[in-house]
C-alpha atoms as a PDB file:
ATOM      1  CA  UNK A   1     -44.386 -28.604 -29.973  1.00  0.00           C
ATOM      2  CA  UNK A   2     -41.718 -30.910 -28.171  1.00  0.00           C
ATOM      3  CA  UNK A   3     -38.884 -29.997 -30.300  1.00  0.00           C
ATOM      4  CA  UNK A   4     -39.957 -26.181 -30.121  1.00  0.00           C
ATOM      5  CA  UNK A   5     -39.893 -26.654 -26.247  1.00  0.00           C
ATOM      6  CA  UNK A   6     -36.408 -28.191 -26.085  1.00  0.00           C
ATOM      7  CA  UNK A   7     -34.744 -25.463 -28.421  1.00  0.00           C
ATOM      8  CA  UNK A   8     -36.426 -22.830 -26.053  1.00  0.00           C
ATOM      9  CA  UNK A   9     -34.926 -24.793 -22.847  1.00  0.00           C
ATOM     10  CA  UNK A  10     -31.647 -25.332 -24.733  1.00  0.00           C
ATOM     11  CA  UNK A  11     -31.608 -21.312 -25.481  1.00  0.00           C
ATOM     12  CA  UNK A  12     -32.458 -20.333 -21.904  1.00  0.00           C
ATOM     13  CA  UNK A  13     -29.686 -22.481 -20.944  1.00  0.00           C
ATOM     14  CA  UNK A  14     -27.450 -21.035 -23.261  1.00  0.00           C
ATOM     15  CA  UNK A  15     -27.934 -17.393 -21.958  1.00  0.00           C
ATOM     16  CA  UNK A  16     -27.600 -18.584 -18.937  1.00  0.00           C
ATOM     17  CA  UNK A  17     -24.074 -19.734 -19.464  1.00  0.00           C
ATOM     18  CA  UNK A  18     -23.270 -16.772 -21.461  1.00  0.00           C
ATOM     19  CA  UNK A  19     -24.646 -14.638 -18.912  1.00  0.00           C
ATOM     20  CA  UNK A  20     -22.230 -16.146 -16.468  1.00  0.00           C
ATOM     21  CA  UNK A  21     -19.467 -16.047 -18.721  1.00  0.00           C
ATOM     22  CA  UNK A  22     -19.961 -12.684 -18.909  1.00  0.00           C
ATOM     23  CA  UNK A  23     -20.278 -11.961 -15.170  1.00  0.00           C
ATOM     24  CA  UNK A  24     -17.122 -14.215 -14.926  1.00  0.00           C
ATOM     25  CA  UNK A  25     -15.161 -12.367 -17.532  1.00  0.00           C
ATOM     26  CA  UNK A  26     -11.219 -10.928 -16.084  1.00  0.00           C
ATOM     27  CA  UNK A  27     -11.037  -7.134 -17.357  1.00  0.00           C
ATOM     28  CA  UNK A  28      -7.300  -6.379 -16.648  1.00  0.00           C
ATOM     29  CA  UNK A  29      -8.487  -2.917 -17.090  1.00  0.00           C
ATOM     30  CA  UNK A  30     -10.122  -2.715 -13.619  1.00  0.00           C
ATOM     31  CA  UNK A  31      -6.984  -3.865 -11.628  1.00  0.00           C
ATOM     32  CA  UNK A  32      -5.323  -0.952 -11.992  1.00  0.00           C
ATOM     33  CA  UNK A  33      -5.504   1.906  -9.479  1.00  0.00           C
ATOM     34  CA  UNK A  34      -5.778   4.943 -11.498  1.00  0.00           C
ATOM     35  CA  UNK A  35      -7.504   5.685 -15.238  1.00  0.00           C
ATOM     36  CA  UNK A  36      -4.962   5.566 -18.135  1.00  0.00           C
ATOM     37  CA  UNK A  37      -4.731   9.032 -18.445  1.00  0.00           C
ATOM     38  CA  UNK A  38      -3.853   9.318 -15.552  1.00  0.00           C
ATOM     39  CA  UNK A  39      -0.869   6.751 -14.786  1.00  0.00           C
ATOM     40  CA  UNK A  40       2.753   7.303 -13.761  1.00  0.00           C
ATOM     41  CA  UNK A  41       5.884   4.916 -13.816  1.00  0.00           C
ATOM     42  CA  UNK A  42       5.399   3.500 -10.344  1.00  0.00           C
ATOM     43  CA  UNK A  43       8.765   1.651  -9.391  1.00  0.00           C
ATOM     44  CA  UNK A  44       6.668  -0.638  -7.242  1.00  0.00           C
ATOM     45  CA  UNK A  45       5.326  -2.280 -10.104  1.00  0.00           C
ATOM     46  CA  UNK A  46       8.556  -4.240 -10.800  1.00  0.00           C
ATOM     47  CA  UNK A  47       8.852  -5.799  -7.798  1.00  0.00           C
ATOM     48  CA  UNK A  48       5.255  -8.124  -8.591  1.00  0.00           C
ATOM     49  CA  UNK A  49       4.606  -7.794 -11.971  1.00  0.00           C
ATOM     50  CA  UNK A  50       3.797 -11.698 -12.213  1.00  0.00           C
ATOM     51  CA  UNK A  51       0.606 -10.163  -9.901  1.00  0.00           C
ATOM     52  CA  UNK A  52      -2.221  -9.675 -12.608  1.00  0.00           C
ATOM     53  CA  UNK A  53      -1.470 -13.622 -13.963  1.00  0.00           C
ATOM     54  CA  UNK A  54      -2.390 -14.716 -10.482  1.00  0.00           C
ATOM     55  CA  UNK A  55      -5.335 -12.099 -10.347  1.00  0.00           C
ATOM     56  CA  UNK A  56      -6.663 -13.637 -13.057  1.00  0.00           C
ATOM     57  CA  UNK A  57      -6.244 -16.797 -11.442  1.00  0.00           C
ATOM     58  CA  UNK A  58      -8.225 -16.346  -8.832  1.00  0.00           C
ATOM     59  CA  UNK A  59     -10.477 -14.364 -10.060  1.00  0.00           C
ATOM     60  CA  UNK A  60     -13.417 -16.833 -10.792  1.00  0.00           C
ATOM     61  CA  UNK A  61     -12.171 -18.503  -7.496  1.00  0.00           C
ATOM     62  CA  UNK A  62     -13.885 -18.572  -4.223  1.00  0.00           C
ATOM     63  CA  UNK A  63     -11.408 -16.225  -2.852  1.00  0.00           C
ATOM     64  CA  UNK A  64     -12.119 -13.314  -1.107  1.00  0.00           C
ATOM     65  CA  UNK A  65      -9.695 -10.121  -1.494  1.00  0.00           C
ATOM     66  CA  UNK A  66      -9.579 -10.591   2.625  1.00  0.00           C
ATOM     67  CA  UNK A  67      -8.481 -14.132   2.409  1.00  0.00           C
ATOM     68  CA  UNK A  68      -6.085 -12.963   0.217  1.00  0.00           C
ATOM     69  CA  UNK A  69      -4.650  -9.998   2.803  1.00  0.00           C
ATOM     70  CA  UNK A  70      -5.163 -12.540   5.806  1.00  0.00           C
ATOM     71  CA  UNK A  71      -2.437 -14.894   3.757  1.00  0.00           C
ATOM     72  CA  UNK A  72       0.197 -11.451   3.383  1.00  0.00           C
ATOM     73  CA  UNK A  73      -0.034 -10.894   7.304  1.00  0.00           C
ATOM     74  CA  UNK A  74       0.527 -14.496   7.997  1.00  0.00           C
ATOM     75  CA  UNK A  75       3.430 -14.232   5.432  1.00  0.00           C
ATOM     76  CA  UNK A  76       4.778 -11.624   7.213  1.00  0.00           C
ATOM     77  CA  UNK A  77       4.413 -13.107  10.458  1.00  0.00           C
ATOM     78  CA  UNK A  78       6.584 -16.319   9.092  1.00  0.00           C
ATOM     79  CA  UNK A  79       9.143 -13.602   7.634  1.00  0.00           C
ATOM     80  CA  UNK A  80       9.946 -12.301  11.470  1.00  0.00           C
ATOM     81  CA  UNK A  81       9.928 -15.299  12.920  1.00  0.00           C
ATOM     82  CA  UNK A  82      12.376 -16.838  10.657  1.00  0.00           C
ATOM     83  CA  UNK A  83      14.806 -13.893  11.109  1.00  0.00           C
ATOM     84  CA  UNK A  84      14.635 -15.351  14.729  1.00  0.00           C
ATOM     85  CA  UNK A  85      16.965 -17.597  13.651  1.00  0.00           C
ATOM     86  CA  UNK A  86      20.464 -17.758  13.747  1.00  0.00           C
ATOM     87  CA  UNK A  87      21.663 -18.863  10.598  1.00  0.00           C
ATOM     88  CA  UNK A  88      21.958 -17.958   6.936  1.00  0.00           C
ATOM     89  CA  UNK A  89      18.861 -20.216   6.155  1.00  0.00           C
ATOM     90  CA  UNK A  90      16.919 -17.703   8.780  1.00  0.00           C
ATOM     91  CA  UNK A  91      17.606 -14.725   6.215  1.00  0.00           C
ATOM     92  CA  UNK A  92      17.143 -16.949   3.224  1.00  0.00           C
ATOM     93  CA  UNK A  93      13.511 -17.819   4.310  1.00  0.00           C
ATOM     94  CA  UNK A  94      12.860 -14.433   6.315  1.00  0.00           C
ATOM     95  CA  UNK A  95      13.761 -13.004   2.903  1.00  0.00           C
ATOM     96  CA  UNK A  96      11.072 -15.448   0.996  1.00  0.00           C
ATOM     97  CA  UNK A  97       8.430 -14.981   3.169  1.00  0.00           C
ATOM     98  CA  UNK A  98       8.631 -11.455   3.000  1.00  0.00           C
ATOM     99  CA  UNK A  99       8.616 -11.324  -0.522  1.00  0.00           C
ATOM    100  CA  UNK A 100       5.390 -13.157  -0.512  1.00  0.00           C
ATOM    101  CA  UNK A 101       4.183 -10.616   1.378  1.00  0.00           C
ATOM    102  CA  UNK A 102       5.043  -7.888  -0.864  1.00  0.00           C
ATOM    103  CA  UNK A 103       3.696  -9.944  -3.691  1.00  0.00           C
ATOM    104  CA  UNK A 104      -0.005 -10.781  -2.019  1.00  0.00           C
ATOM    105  CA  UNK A 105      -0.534  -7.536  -0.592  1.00  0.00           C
ATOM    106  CA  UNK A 106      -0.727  -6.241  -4.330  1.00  0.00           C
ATOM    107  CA  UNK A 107      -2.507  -9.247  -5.061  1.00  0.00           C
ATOM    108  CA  UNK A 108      -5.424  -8.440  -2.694  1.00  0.00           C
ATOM    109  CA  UNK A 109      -5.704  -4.499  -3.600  1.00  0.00           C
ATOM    110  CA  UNK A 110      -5.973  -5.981  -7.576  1.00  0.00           C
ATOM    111  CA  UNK A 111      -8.346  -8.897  -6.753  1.00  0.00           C
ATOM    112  CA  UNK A 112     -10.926  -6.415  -5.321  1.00  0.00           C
ATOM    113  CA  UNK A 113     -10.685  -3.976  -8.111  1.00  0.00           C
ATOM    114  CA  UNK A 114     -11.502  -6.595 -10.511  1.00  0.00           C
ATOM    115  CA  UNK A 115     -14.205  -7.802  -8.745  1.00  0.00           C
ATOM    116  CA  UNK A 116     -15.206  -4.183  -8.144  1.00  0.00           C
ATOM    117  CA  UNK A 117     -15.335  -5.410  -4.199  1.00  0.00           C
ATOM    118  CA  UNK A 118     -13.373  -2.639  -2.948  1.00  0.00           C
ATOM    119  CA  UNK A 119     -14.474  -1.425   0.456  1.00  0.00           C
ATOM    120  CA  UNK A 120     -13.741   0.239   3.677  1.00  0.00           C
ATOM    121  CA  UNK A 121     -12.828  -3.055   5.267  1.00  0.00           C
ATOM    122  CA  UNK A 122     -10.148  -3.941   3.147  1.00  0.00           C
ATOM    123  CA  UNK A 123      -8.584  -0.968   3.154  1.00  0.00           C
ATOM    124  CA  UNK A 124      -8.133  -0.682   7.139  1.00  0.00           C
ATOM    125  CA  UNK A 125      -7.066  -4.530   7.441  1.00  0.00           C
ATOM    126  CA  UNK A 126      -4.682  -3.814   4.325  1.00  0.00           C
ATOM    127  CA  UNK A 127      -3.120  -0.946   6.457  1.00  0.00           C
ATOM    128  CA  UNK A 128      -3.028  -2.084   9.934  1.00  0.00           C
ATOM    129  CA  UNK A 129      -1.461  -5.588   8.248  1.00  0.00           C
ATOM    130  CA  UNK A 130       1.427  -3.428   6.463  1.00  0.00           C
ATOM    131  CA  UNK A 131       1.804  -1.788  10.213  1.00  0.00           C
ATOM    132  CA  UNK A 132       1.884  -5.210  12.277  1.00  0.00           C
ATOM    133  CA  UNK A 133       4.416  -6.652   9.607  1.00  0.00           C
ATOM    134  CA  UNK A 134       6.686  -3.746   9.831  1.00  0.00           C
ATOM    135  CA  UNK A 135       6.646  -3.935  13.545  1.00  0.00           C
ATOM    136  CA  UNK A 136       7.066  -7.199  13.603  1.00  0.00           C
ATOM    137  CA  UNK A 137       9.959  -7.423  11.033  1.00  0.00           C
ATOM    138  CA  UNK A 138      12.048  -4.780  12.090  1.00  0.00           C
ATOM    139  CA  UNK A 139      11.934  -6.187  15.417  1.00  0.00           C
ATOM    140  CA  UNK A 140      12.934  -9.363  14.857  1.00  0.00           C
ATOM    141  CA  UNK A 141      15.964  -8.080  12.478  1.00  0.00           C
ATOM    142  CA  UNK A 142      17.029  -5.552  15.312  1.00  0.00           C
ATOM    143  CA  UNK A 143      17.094  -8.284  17.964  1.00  0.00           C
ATOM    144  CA  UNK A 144      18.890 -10.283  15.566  1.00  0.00           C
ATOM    145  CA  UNK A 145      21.621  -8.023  14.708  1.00  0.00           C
ATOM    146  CA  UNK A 146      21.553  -7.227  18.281  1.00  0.00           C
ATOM    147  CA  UNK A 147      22.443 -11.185  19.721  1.00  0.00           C
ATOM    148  CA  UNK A 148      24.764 -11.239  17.088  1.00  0.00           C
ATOM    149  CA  UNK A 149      26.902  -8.240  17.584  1.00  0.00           C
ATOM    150  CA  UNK A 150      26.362  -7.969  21.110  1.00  0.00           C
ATOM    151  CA  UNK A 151      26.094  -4.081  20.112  1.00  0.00           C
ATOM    152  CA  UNK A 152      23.027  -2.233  21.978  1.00  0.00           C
ATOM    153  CA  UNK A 153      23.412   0.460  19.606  1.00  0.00           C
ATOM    154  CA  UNK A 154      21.286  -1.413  16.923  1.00  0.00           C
ATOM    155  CA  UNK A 155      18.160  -1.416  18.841  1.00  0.00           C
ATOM    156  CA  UNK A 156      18.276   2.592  18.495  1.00  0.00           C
ATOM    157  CA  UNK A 157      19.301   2.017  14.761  1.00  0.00           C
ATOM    158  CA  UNK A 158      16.400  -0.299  14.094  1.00  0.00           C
ATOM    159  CA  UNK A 159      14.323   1.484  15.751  1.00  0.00           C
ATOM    160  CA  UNK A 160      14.583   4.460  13.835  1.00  0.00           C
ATOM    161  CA  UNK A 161      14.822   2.311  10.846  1.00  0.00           C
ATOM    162  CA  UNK A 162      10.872   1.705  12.033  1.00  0.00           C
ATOM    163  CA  UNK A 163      10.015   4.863  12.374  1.00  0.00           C
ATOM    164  CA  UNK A 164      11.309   6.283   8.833  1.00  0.00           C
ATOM    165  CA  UNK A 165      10.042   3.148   6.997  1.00  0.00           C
ATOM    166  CA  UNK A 166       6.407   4.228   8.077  1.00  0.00           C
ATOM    167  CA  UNK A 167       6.986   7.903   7.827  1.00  0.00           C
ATOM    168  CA  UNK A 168       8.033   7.239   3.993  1.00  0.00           C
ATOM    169  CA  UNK A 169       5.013   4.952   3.212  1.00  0.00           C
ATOM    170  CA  UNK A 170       2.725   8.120   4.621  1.00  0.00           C
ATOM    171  CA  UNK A 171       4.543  10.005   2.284  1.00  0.00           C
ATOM    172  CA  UNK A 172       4.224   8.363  -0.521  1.00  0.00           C
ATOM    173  CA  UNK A 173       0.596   7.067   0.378  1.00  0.00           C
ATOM    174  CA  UNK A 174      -0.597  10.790   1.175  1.00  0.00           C
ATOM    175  CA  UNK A 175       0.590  12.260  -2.352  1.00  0.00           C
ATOM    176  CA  UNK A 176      -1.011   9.531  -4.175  1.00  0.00           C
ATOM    177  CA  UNK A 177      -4.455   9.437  -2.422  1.00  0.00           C
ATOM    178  CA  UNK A 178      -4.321  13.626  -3.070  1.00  0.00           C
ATOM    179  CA  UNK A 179      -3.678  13.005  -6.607  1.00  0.00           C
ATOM    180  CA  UNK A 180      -6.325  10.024  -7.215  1.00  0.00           C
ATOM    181  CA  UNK A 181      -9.173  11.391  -5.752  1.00  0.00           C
ATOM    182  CA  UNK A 182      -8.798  14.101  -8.342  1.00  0.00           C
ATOM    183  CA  UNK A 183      -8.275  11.739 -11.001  1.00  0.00           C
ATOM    184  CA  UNK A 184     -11.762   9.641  -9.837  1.00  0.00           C
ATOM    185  CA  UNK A 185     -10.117   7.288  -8.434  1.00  0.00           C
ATOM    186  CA  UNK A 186      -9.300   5.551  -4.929  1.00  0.00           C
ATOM    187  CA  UNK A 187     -12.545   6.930  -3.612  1.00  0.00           C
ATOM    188  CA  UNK A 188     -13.196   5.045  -0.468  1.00  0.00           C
ATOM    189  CA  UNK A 189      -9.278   5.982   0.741  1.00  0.00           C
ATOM    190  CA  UNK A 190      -9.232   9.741   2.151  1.00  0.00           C
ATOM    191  CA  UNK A 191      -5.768  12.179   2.742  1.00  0.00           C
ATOM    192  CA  UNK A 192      -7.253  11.998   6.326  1.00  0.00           C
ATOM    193  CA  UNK A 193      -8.632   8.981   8.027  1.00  0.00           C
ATOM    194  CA  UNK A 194      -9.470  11.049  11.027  1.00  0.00           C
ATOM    195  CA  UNK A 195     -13.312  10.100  12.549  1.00  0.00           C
ATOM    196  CA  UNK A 196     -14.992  12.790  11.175  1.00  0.00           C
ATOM    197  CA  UNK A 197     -18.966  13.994  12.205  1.00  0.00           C
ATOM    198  CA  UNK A 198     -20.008  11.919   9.616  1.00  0.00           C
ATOM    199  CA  UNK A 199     -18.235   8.606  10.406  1.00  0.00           C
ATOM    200  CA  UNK A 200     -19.744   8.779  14.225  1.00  0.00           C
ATOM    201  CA  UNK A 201     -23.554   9.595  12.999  1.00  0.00           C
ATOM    202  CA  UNK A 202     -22.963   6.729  10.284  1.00  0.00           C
ATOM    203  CA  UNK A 203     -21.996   4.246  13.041  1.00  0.00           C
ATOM    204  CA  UNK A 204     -24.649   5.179  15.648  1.00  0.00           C
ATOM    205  CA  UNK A 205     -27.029   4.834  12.787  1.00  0.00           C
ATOM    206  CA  UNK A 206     -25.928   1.300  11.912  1.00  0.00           C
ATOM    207  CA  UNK A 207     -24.821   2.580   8.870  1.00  0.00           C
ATOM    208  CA  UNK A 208     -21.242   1.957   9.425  1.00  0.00           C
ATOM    209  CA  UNK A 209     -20.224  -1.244  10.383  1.00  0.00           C
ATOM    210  CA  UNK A 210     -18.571  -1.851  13.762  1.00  0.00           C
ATOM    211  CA  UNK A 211     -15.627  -3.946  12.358  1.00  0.00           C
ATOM    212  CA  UNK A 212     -15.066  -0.994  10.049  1.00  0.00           C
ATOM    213  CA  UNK A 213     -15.429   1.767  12.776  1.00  0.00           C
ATOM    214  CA  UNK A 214     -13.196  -0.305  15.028  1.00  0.00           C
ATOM    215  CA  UNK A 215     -10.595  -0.523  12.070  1.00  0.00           C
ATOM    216  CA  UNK A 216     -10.972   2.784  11.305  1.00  0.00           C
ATOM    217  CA  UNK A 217     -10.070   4.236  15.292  1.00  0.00           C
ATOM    218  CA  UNK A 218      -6.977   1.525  15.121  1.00  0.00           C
ATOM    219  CA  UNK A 219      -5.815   3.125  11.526  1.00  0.00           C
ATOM    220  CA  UNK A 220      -5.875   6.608  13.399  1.00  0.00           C
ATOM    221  CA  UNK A 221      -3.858   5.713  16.121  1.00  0.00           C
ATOM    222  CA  UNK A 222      -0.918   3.744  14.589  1.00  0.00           C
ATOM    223  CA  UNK A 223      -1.088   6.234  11.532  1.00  0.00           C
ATOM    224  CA  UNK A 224      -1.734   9.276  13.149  1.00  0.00           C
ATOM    225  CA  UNK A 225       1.350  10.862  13.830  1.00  0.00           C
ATOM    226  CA  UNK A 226       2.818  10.055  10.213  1.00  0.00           C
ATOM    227  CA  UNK A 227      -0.397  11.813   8.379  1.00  0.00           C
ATOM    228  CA  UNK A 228       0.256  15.013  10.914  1.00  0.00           C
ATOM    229  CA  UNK A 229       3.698  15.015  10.029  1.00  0.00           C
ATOM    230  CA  UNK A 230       3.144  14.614   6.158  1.00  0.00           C
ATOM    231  CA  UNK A 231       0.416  17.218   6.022  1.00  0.00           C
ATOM    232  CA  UNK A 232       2.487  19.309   8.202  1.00  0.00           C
ATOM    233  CA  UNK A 233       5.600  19.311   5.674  1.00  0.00           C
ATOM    234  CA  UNK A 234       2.983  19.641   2.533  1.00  0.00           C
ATOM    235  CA  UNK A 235       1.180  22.558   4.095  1.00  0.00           C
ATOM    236  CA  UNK A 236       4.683  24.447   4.943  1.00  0.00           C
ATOM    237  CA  UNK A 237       5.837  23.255   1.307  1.00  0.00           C
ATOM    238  CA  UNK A 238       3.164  24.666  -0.597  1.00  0.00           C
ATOM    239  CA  UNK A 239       3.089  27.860   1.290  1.00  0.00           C
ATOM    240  CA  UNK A 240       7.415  28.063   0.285  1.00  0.00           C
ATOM    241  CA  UNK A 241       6.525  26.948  -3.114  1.00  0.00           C
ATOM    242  CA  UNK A 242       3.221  29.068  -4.184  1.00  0.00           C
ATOM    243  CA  UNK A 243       2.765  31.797  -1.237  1.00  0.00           C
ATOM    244  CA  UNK A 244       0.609  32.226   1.542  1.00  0.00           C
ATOM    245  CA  UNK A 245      -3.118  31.987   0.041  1.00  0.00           C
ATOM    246  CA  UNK A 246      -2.260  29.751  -3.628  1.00  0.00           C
ATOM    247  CA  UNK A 247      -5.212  29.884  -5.672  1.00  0.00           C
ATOM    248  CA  UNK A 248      -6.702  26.438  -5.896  1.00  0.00           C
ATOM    249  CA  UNK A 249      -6.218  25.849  -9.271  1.00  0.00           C
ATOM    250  CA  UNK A 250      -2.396  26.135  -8.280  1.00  0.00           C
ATOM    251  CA  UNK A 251      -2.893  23.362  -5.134  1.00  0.00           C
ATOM    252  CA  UNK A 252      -4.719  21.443  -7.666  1.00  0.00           C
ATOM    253  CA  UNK A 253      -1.959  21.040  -9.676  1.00  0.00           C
ATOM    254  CA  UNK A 254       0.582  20.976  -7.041  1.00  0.00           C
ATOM    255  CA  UNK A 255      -0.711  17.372  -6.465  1.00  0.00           C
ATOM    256  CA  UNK A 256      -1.547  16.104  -9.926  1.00  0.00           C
ATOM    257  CA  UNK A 257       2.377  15.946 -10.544  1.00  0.00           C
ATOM    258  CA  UNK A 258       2.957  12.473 -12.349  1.00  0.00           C
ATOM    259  CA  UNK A 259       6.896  13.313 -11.634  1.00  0.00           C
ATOM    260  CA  UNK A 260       6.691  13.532  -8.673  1.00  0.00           C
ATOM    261  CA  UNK A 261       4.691  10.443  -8.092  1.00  0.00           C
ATOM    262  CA  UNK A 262       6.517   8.656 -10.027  1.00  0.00           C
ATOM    263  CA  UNK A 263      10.221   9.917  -8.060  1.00  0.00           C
ATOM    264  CA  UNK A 264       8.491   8.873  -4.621  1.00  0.00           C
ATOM    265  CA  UNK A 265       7.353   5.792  -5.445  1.00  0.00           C
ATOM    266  CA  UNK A 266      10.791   4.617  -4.418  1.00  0.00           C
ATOM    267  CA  UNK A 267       9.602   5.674  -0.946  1.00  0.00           C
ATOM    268  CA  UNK A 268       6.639   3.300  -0.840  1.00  0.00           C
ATOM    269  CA  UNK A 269       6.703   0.296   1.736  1.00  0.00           C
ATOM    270  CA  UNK A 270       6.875  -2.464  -0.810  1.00  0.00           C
ATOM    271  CA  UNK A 271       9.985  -1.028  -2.358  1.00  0.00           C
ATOM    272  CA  UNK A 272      11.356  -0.741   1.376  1.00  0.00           C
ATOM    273  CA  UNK A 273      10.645  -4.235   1.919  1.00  0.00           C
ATOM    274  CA  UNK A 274      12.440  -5.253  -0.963  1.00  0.00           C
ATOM    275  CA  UNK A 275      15.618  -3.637   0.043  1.00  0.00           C
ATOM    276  CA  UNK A 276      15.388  -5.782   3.250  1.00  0.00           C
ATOM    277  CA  UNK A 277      15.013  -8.854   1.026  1.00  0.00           C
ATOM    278  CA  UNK A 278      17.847  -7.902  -0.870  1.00  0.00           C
ATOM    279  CA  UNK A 279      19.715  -6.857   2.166  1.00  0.00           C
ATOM    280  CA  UNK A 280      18.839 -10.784   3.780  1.00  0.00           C
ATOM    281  CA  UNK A 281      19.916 -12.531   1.192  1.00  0.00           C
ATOM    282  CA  UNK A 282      23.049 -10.651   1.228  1.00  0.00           C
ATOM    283  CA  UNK A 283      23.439 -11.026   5.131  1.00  0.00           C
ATOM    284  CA  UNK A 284      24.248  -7.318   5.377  1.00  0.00           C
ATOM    285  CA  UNK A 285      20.421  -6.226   7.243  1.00  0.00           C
ATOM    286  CA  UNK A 286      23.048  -3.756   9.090  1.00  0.00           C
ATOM    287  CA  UNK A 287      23.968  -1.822   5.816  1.00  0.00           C
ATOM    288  CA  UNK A 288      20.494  -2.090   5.011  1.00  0.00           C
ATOM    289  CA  UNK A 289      19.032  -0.642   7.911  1.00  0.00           C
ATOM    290  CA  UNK A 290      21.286   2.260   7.200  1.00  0.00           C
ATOM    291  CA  UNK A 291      20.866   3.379   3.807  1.00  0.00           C
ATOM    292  CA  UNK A 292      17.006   3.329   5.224  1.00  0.00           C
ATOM    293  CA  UNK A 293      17.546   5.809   7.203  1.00  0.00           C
ATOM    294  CA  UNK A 294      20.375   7.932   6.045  1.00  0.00           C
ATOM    295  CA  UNK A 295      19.724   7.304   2.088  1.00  0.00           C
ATOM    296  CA  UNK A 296      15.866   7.812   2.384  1.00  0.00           C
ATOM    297  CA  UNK A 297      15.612  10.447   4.894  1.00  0.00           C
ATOM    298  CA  UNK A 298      18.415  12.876   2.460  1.00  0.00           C
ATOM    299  CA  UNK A 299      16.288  11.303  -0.838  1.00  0.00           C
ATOM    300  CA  UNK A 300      12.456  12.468   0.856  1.00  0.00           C
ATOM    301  CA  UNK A 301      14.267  15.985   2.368  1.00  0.00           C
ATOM    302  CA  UNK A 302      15.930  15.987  -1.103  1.00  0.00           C
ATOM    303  CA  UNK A 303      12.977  15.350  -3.255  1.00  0.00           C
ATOM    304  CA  UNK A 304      10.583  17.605  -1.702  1.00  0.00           C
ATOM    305  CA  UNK A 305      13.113  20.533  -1.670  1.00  0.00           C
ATOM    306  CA  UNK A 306      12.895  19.748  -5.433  1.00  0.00           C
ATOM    307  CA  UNK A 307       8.993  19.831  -5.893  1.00  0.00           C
ATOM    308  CA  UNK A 308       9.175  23.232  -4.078  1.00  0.00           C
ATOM    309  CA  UNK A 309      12.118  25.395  -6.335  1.00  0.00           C
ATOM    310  CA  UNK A 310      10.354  23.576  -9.203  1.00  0.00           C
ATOM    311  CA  UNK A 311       6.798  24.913  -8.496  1.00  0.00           C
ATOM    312  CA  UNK A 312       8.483  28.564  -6.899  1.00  0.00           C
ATOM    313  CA  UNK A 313      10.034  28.767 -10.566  1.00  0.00           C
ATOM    314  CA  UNK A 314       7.235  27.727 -12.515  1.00  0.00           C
ATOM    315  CA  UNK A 315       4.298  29.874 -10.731  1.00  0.00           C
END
């Protein structure tokens, strides 16, 4: 009876661990943002490919997703205030800590997929981090360039510079949420962010948290204008492309374009970033700021003119 009542301790044990194992297990599989099917060749991916070894690092860690996008903003932070200083060892470090940005804000998006802890939180803190970082960074480079040119006409320059680098992200960011959603995907992200009827009764109802509410109201305001603008150009785009009333089979397809995804990724805010770094380490954030606004403003105008003569000519 004793040795019968060890072996059935020494099995329950046993499950036990398996059953954690199990719990603990890394699916690579659930990192990823989109079904295979439904994939594209998103440039972005080079620039952190190393991300889904440190994923799977952390991933039986005590760290949250948050943690993880509270570390990018206070990477970013460090970037600006290091090109606060005047030296080549400013851009060399503004550069690094940027990168590690870039690198950790993929890190958190992946952690919480794997986990399957995605939520509304994360995705308003990832957001309004990517916003303070850009603010902050361009900034900092334009007051840079500024002290050491002496040339007042860089503060209009950078701050245009701004204003395209977050009208690009919508871009990119708007086309992609369209296209997931029909894919089943990205399901707590929406094309528009706007409070809606349902948001308000959810929060007086305690259903929605305050935090996320609060987020929400902040993601409206610093992103508002860019989503207007984007769904502005789509709406006059489609109606160039397919007509006045396209059937909705057509607008269907008009977003599930893997192309054009995969042309506009280019567009997205990490592979911005990444021509800054490139840009610091050559000491040339002046020619940088300027292909950002002349080369991406002539590649978006030039790419969308593209999606519309190729969807006039196929429909």
């Amino acid at each position: 009876m004793r040795h019968d009542h060890l072996q059935g301790v020494w099995y329950l044990l046993n499950q036990t661990c398996h059953d954690k194992a199990d719990q603990m297990s890394f699916n690579i599989e659930k990192m990823h943002k989109l079904p295979v099917d439904a994939r594209f060749l998103d440039l972005n991916d080079l620039w952190y490919f190393p991300n889904r070894w440190v994923v799977r690092w952390l991933y039986p860690l005590p760290v949250t997703a948050l943690q993880v996008t509270v570390c990018s903003l206070l990477m970013g932070v460090a970037a600006a205030g290091c090109y606060l200083v005047d030296s080549y060892s400013g851009l060399v470090w503004g550069a690094a800590f940027l990168y590690g940005k870039i690198f950790l804000d993929n890190v958190d998006g992946n952690l919480a997929r794997a986990r399957e802890e995605v939520s509304r939180l994360g995705r308003f803190l990832d957001s309004l981090t990517d916003f303070i970082v850009s603010v902050l960074v361009y900034a900092a480079i334009t007051w840079r360039l500024v002290s050491e040119t002496d040339d007042p006409w860089f503060w209009l320059l950078g701050g245009v510079a701004l204003l395209t680098c977050l009208l690009h992200c919508s871009y990119f960011v708007f086309y992609l949420v369209n296209y997931s959603s029909r894919a089943g995907s990205y399901r707590l992200n929406r094309a528009d962010e706007s409070i809606s009827k349902e948001d308000r009764e959810s929060y007086e109802k305690n259903e929605l948290s305050p935090l996320v509410y609060f987020l929400q109201r902040c993601h409206v305001w610093v992103y508002g204008w860019q989503d207007r603008s984007i769904e502005y150009i789509d709406r006059v785009s489609q109606r160039l492309a397919l007509g006045q009333n396209p059937a909705k089979v057509l607008v269907d397809g008009w977003y599930a374009d893997k192309m054009f995804l995969a042309l506009s990724s280019p567009l997205c805010l990490c592979t911005n970033n990444m021509g800054l770094v490139v840009f610091s380490l050559l000491d040339r954030l002046d020619l940088g700021l300027i292909l950002i606004v002349v080369l991406g403003n002539v590649y978006l105008a030039g790419l969308q003119m593209w999606k519309i003569l190729r969807d006039r000519v196929k429909h």
